[in-house]
Every structure is written in structure tokens, then in C-alpha cells.
PDB file of N, CA and C in Angstrom:
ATOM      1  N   UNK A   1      34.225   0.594  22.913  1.00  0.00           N
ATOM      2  CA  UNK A   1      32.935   1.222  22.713  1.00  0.00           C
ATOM      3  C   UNK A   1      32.854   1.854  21.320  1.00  0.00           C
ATOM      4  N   UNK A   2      33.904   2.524  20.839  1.00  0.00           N
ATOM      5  CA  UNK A   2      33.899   3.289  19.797  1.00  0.00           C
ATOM      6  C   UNK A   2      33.835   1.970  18.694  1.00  0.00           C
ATOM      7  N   UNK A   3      34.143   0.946  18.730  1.00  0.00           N
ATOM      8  CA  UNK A   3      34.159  -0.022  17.689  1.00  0.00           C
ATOM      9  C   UNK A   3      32.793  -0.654  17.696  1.00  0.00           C
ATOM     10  N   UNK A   4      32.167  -0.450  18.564  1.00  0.00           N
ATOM     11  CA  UNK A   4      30.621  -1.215  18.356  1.00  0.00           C
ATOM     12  C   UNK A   4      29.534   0.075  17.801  1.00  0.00           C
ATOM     13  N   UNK A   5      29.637   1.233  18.380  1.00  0.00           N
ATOM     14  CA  UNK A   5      29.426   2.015  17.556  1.00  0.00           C
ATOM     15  C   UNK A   5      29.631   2.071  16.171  1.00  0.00           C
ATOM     16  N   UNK A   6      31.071   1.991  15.533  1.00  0.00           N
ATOM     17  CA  UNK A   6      31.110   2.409  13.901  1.00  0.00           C
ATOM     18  C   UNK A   6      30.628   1.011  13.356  1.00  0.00           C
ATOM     19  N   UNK A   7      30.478  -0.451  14.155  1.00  0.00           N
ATOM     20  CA  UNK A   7      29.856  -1.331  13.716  1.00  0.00           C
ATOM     21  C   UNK A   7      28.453  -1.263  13.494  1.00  0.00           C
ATOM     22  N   UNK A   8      27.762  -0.854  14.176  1.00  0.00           N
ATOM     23  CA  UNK A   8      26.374   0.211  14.339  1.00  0.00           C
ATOM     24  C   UNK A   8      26.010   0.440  13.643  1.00  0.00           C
ATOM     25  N   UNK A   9      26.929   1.931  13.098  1.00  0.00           N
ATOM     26  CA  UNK A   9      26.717   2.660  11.932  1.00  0.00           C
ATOM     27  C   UNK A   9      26.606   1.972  11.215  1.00  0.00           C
ATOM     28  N   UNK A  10      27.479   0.741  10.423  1.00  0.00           N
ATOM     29  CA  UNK A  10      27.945   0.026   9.277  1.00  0.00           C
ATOM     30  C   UNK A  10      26.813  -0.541   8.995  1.00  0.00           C
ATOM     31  N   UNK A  11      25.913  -1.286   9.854  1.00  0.00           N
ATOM     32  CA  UNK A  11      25.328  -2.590   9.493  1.00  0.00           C
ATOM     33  C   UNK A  11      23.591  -1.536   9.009  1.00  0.00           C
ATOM     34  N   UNK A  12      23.211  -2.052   7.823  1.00  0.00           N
ATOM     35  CA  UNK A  12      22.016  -1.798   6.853  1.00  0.00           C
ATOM     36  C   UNK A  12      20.935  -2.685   6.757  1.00  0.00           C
ATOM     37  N   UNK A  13      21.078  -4.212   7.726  1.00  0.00           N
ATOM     38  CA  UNK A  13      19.899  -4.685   7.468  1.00  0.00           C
ATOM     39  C   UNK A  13      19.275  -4.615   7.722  1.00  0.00           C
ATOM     40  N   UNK A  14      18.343  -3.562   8.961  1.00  0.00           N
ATOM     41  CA  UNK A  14      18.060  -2.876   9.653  1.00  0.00           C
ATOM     42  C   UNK A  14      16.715  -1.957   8.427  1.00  0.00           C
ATOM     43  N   UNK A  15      17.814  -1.088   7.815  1.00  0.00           N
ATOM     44  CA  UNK A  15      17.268  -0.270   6.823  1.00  0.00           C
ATOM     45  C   UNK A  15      16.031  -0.929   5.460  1.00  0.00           C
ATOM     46  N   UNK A  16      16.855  -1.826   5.379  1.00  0.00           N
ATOM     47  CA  UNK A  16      16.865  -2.502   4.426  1.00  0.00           C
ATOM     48  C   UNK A  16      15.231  -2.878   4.772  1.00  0.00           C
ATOM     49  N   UNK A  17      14.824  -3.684   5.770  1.00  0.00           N
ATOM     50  CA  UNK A  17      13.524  -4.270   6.397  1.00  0.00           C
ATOM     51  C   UNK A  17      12.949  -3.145   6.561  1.00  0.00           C
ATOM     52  N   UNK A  18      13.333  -1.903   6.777  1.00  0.00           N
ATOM     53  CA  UNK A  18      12.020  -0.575   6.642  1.00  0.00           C
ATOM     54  C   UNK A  18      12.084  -0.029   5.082  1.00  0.00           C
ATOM     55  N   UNK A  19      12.703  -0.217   4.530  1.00  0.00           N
ATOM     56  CA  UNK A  19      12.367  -0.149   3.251  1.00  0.00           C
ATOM     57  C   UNK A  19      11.526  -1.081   2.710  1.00  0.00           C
ATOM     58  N   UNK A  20      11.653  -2.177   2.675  1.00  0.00           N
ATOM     59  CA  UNK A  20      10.633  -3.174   2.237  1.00  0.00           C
ATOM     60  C   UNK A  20       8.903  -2.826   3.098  1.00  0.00           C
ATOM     61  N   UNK A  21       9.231  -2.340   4.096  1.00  0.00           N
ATOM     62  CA  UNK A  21       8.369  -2.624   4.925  1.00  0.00           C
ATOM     63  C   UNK A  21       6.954  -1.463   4.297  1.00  0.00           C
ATOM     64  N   UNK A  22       7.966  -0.187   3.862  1.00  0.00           N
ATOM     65  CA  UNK A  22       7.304   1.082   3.530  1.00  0.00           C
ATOM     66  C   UNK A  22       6.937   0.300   1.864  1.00  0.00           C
ATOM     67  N   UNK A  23       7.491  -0.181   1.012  1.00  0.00           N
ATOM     68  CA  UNK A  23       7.023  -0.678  -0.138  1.00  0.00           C
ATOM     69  C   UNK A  23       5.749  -1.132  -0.171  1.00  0.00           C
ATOM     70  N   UNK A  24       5.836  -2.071   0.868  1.00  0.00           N
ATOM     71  CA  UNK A  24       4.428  -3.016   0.697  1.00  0.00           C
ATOM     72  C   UNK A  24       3.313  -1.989   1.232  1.00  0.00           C
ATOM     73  N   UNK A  25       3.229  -1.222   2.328  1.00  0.00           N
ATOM     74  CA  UNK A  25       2.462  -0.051   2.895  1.00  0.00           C
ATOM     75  C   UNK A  25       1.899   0.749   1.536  1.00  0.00           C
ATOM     76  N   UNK A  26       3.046   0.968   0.352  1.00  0.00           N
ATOM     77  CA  UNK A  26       2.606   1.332  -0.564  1.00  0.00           C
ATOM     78  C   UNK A  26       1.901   0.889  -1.619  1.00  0.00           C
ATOM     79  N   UNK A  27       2.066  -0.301  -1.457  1.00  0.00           N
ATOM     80  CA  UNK A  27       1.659  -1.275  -2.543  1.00  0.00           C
ATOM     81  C   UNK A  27      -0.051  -1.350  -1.947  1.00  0.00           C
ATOM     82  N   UNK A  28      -0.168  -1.170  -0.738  1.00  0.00           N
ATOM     83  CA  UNK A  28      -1.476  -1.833   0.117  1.00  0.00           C
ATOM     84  C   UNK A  28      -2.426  -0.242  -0.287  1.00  0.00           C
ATOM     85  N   UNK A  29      -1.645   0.401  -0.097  1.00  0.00           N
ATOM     86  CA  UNK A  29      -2.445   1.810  -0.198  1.00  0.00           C
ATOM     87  C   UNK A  29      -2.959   2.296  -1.862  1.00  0.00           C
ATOM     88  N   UNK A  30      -2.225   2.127  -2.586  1.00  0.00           N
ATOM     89  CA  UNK A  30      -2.931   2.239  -3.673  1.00  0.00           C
ATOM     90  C   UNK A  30      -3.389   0.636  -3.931  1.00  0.00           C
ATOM     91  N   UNK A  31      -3.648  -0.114  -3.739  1.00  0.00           N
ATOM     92  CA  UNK A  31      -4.200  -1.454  -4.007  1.00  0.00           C
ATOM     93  C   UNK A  31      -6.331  -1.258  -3.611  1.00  0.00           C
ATOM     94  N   UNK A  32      -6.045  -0.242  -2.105  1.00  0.00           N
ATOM     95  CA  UNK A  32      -7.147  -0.177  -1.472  1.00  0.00           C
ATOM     96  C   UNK A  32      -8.175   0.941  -2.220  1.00  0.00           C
ATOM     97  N   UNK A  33      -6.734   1.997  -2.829  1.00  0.00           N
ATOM     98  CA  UNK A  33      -7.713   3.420  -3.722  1.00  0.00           C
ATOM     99  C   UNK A  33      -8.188   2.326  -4.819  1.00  0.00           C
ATOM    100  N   UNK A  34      -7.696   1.634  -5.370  1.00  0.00           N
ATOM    101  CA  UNK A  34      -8.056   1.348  -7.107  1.00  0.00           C
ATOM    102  C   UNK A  34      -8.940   0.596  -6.920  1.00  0.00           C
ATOM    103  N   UNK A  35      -9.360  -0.218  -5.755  1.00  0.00           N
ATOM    104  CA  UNK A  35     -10.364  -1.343  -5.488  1.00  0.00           C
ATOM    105  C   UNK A  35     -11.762  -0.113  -4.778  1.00  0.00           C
ATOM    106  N   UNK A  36     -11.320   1.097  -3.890  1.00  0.00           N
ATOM    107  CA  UNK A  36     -12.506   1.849  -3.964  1.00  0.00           C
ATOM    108  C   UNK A  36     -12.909   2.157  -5.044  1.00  0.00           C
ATOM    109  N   UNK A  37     -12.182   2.897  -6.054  1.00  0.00           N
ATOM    110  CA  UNK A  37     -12.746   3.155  -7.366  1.00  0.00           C
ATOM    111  C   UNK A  37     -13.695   2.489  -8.369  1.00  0.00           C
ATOM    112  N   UNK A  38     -12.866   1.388  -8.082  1.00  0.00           N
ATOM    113  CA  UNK A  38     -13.425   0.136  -8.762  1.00  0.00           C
ATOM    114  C   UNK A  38     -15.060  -0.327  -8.455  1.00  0.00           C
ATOM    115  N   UNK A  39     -15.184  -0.190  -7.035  1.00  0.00           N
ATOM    116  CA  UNK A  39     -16.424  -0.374  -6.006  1.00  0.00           C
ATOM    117  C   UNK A  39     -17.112   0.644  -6.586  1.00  0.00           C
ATOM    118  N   UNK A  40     -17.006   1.938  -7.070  1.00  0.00           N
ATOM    119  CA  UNK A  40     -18.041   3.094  -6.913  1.00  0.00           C
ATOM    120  C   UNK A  40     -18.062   2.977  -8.560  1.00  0.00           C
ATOM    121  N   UNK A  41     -17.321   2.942  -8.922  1.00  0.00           N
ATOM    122  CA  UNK A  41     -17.537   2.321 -11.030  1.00  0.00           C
ATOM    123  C   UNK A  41     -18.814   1.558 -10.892  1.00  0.00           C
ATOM    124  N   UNK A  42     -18.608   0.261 -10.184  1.00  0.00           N
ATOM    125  CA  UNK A  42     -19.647  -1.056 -10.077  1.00  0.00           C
ATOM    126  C   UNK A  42     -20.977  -0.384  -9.850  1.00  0.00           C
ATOM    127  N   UNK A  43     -21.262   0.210  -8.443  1.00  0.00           N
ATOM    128  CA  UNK A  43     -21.933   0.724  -8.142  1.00  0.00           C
ATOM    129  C   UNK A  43     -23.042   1.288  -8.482  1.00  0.00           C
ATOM    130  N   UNK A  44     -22.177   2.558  -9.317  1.00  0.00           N
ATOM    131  CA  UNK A  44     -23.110   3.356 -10.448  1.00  0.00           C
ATOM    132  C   UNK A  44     -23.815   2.763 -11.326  1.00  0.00           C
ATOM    133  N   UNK A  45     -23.042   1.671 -12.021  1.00  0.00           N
ATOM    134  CA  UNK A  45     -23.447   0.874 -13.039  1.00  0.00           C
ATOM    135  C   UNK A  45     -24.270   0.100 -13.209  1.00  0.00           C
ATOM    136  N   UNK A  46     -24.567  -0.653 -12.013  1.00  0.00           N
ATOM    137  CA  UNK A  46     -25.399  -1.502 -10.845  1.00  0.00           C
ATOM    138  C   UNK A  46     -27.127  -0.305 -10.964  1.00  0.00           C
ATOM    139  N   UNK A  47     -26.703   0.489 -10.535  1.00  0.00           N
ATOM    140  CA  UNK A  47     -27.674   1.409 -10.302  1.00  0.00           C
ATOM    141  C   UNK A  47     -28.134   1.865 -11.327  1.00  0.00           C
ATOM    142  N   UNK A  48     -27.602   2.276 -12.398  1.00  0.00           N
ATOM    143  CA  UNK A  48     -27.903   2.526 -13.398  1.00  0.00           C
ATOM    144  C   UNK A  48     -28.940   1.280 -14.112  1.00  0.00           C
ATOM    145  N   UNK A  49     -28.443   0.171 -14.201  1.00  0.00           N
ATOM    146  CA  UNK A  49     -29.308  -1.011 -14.932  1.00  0.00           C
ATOM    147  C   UNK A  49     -30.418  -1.157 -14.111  1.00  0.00           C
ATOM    148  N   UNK A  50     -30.519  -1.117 -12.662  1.00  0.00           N
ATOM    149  CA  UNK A  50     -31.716  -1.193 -11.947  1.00  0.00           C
ATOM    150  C   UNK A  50     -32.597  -0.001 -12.122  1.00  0.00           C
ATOM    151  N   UNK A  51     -32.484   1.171 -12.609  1.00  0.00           N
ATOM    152  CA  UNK A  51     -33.146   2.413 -12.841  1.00  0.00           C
ATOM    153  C   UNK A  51     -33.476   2.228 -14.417  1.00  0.00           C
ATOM    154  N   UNK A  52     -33.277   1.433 -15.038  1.00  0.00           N
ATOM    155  CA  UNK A  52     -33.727   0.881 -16.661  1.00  0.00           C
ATOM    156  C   UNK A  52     -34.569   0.177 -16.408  1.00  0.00           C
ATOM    157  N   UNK A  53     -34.382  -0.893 -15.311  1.00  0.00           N
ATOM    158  CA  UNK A  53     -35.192  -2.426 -15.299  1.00  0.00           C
ATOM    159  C   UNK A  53     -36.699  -1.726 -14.594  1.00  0.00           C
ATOM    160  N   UNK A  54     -36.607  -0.434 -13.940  1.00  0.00           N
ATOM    161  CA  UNK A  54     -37.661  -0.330 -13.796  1.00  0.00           C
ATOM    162  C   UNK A  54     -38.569   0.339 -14.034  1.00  0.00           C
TER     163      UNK A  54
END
């Protein structure tokens, strides 16, 4: 028992797949802020030329 345990402990690939896993979570989360930003930039700008055109 005690040997499947410290085998347990030992093995990281485990870790390894929640690390990647939290990367991409991060990657998705600021991917989604910079594309809102991006949306409300457009937006204004959008609005702005239609408040000229008329």
C-alpha cells in the first residue's frame, strides 16, 4: 500500500493537464475582455459617423 501511495505522490501528469488546462482558461478570458473592448471602440465609432451622416 505504502508503495502505490509514494507512486501517487510521484506521478505529475495529472498536474501537468491542470496546468495547461488553467492556461488556456486564461488565454480565453482575456481573449473575450480585448474582443469586448474592441466591440465598444467599434461601436462608438459606428455611432459617431451615423450622428455626422445625419
Amino acid at each position: 500500500m505504502t508503495k502505490v501511495f509514494a507512486r501517487f505522490m510521484k506521478d505529475e501528469s495529472g498536474a501537468t493537464a491542470i496546468e495547461y488546462g488553467l492556461i488556456a482558461a486564461l488565454i480565453a478570458v482575456a481573449a473575450i475582455t480585448a474582443m469586448g473592448l474592441v466591440g465598444n471602440g467599434l461601436e462608438n465609432t459606428f455611432n459617431a459617423v451615423a450622428n455626422e451622416l445625419e
